[in-house]
Protein backbone atom coordinates (compact mmCIF):
# COMPACT_ATOMS: atom_id res chain seq x y z
CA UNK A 1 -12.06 2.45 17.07
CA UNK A 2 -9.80 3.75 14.59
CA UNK A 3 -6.29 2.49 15.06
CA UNK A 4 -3.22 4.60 14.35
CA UNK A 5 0.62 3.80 14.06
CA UNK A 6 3.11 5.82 14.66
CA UNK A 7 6.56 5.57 13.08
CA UNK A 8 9.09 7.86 15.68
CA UNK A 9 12.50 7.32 16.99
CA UNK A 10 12.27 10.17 19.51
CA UNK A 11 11.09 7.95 22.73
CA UNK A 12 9.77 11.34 24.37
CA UNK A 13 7.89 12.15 21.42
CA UNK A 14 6.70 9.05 20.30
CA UNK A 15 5.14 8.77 24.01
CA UNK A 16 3.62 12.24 24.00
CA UNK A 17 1.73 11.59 20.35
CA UNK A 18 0.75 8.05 21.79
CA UNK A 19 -1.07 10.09 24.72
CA UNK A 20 -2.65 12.55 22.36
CA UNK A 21 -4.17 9.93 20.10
CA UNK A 22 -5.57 7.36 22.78
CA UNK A 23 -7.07 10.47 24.64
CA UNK A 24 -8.90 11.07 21.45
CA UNK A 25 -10.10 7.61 21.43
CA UNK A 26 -7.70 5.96 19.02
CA UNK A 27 -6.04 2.73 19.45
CA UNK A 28 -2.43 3.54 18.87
CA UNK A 29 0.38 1.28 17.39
CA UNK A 30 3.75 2.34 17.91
CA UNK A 31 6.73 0.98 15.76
CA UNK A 32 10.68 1.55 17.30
CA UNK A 33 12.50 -0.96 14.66
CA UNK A 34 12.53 0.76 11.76
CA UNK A 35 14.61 -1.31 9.44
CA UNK A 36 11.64 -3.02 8.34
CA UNK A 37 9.19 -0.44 9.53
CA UNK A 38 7.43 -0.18 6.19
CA UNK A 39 7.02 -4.52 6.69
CA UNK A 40 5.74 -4.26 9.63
CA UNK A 41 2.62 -1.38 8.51
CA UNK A 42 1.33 -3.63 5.93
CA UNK A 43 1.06 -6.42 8.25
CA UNK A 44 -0.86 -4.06 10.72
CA UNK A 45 -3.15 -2.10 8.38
CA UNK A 46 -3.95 0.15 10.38
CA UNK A 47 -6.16 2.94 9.50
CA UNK A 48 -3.62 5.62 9.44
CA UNK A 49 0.31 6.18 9.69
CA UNK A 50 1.73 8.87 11.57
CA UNK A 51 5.55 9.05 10.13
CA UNK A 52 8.71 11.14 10.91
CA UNK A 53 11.06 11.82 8.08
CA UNK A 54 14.01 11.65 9.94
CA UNK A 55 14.67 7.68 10.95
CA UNK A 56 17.36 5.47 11.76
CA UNK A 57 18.27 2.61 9.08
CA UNK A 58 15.23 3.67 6.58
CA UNK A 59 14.41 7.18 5.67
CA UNK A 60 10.69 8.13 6.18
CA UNK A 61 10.53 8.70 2.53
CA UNK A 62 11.41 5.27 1.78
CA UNK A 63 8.75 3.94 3.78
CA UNK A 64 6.13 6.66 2.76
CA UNK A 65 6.96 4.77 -0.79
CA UNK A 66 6.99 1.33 -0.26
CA UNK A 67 3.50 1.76 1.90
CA UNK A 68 2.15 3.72 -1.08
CA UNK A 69 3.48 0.72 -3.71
CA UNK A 70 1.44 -1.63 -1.88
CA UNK A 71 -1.45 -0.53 0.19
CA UNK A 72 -3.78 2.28 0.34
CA UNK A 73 -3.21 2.68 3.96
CA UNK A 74 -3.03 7.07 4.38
CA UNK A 75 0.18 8.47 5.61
CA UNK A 76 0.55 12.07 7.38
CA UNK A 77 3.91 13.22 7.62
CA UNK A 78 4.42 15.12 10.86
CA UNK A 79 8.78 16.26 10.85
CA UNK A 80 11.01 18.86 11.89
CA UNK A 81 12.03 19.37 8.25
CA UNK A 82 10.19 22.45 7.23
CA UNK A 83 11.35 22.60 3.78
CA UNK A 84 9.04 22.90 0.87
CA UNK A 85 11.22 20.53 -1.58
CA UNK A 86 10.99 17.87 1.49
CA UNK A 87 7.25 18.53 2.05
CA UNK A 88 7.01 18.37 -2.50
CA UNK A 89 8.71 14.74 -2.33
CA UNK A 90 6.63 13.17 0.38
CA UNK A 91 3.38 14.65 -1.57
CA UNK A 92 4.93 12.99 -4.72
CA UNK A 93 5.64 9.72 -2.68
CA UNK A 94 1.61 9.47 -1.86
CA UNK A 95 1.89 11.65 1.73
CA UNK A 96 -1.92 12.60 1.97
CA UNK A 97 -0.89 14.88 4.79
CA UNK A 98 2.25 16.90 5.61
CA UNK A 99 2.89 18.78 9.49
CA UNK A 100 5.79 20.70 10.63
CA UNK A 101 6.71 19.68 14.62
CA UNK A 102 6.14 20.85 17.26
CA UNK A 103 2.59 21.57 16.27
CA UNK A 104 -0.07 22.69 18.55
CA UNK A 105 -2.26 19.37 19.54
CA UNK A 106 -5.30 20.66 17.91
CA UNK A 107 -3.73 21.15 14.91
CA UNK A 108 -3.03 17.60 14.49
CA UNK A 109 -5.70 15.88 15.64
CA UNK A 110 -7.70 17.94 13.04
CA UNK A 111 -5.20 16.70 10.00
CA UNK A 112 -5.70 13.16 11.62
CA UNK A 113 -9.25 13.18 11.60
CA UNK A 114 -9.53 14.99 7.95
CA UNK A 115 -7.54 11.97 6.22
CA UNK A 116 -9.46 9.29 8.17
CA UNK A 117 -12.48 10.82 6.90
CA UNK A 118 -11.03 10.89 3.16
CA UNK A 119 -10.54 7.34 3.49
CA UNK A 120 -14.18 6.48 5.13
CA UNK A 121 -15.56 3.46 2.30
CA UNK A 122 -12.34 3.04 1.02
CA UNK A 123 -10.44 0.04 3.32
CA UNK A 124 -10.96 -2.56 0.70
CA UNK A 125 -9.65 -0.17 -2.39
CA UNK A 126 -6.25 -1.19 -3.53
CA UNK A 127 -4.55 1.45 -5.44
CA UNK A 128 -2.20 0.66 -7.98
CA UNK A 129 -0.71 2.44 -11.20
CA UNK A 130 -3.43 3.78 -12.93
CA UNK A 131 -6.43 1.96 -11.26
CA UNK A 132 -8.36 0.81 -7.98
CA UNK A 133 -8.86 -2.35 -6.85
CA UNK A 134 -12.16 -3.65 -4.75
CA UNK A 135 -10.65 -6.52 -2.34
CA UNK A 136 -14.13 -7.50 -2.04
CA UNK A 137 -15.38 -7.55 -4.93
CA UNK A 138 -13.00 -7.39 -7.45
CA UNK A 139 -14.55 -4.34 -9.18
CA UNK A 140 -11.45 -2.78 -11.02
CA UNK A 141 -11.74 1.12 -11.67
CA UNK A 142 -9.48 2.42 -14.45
CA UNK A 143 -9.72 5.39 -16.88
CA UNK A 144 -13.33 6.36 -15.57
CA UNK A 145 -14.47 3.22 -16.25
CA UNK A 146 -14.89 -0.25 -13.60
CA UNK A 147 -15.26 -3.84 -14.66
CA UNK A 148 -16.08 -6.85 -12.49
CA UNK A 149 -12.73 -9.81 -12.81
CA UNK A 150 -13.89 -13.01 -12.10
CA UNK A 151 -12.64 -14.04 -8.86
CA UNK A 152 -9.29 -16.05 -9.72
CA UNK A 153 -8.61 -12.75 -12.03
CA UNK A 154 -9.12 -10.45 -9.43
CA UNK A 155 -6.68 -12.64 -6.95
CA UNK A 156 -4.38 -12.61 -9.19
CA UNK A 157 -4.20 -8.65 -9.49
CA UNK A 158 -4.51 -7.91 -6.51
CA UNK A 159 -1.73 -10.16 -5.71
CA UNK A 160 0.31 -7.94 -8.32
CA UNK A 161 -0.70 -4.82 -6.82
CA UNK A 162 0.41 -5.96 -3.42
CA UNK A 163 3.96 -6.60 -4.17
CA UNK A 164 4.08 -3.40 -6.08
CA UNK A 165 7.52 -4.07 -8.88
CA UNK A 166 8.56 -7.38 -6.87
CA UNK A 167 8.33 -10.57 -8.55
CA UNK A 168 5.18 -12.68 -7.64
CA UNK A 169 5.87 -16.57 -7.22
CA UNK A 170 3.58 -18.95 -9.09
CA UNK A 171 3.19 -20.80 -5.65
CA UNK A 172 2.34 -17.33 -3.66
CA UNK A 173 -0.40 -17.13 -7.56
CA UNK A 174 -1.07 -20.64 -6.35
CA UNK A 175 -2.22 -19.85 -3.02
CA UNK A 176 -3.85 -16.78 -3.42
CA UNK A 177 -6.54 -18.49 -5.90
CA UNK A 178 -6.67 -21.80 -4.88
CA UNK A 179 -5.21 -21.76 -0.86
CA UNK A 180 -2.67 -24.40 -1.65
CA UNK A 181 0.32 -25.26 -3.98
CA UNK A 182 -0.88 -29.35 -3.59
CA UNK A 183 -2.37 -31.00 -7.04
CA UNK A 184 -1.91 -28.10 -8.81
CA UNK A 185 -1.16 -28.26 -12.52
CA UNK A 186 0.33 -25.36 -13.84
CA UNK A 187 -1.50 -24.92 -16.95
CA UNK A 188 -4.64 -23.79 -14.76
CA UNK A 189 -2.47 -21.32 -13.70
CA UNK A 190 -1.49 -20.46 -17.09
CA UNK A 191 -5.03 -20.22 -18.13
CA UNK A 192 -6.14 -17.82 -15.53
CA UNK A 193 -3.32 -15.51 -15.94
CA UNK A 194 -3.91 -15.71 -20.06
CA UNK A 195 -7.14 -14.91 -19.17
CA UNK A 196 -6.36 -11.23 -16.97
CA UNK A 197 -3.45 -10.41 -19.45
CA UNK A 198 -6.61 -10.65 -22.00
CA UNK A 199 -8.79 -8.03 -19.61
CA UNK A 200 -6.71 -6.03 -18.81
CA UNK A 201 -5.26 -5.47 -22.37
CA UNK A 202 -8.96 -4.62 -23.43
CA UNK A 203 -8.91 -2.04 -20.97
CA UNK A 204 -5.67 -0.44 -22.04
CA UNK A 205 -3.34 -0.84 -19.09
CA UNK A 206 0.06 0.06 -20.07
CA UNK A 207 0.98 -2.50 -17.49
CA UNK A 208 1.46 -6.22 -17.94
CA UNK A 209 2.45 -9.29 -16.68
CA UNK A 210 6.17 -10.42 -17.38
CA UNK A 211 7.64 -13.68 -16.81
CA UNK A 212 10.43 -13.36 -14.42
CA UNK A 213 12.85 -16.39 -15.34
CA UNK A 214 13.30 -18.81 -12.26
CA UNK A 215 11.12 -15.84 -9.93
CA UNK A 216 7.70 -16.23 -10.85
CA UNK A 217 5.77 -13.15 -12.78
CA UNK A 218 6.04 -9.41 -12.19
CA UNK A 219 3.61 -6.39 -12.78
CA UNK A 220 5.15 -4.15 -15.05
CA UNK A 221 5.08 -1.69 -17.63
CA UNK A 222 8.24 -3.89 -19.47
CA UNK A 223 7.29 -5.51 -22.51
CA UNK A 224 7.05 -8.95 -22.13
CA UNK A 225 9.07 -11.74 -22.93
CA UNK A 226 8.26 -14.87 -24.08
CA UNK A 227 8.76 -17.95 -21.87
């Protein structure tokens, strides 16, 4: 069952979409703190956001974007704001969908079951700038070509692509290849991360990892700087 979440501060609404989508045989998620509503998504994964524009505390846009920075989890806009600049900028954030409310029913269970079908084979494809990313594994697509990392390499990325321009830790590096930050010496770290910055040069990413002074490394189209 495909599970949907839906991002609403209108409690009449929110409950009316909720009943649409579970008659249809979706499991539903619904998220009322929206603060940290983008936070909360990427924990749930769920196959498909339904998101208002118009929130409290975060805008929908800024969610829209920090979902699209870090997952590949589809968004379909579905607001009251019917105008085309709006509707431009959520297509430029990553929106795969945009709806004008109220919309007939039909209507949106169609756009809802278009996207999910766009996505069909794709749950384990991280997108980042300029490439794909195979969670399983670790094929890396970029400029029509794919190469297979080695496993620590392709933790690593996709580690990078998760947190989008943030900073990565070398313990969160740490964990991510080796599940713990115990008996660790750093220079194995050192080696696998000398290693990717080697691949993914030879593949001509304008990206590349930066050391981030007391932070850890970040994912970047900076130059780097030397340690």
């Amino acid at each position: 069952m495909k599970r949907i979440a839906i991002v609403e501060d209108e409690l009449f609404m929110r409950e009316e979409l909720s009943g649409i989508l579970q008659k249809s045989d979706y499991e539903v998620e619904e998220i009322s703190e929206f603060g940290d509503a983008a936070k909360q998504l990427l924990k749930l994964s769920p196959d498909l956001v339904l998101l208002d524009l118009n929130l409290p505390v975060s805008s929908g846009f800024q969610i829209c974007r920090e979902i699209k920075q870090k997952s590949s989890i589809p968004v379909l806009v579905l607001t009251s704001r019917d105008q085309l600049q709006d509707e431009l900028h959520a297509l430029n954030l990553g929106a795969d969908e945009y709806l004008i409310k109220p919309c007939r029913k039909e209507r949106l269970l169609a756009r809802v079951s278009n996207v999910l079908k766009r996505y069909e084979g794709r749950q384990n494809l991280l997108e980042g700038p300029e490439c794909l990313l195979d969670r399983q594994t670790y094929t890396l697509y970029i400029h029509n070509s794919s190469v297979v990392l080695p496993r620590n390499q392709g933790k690593i990325l996709e580690m990078f692509l998760l947190h989008g321009e943030e900073a990565v830790s070398k313990e969160e590096l740490c964990m991510a290849i080796w599940g713990t930050t115990e008996f660790i010496d750093e220079n194995a770290l050192q080696v696998n991360l000398t290693r990717l910055k080697k691949t993914l040069a030879g593949l001509k990413m304008r990206r590349q990892i930066v050391l981030v002074r007391g932070l850890g490394y970040r994912f970047t189209e900076e130059e780097p700087h030397e340690a």
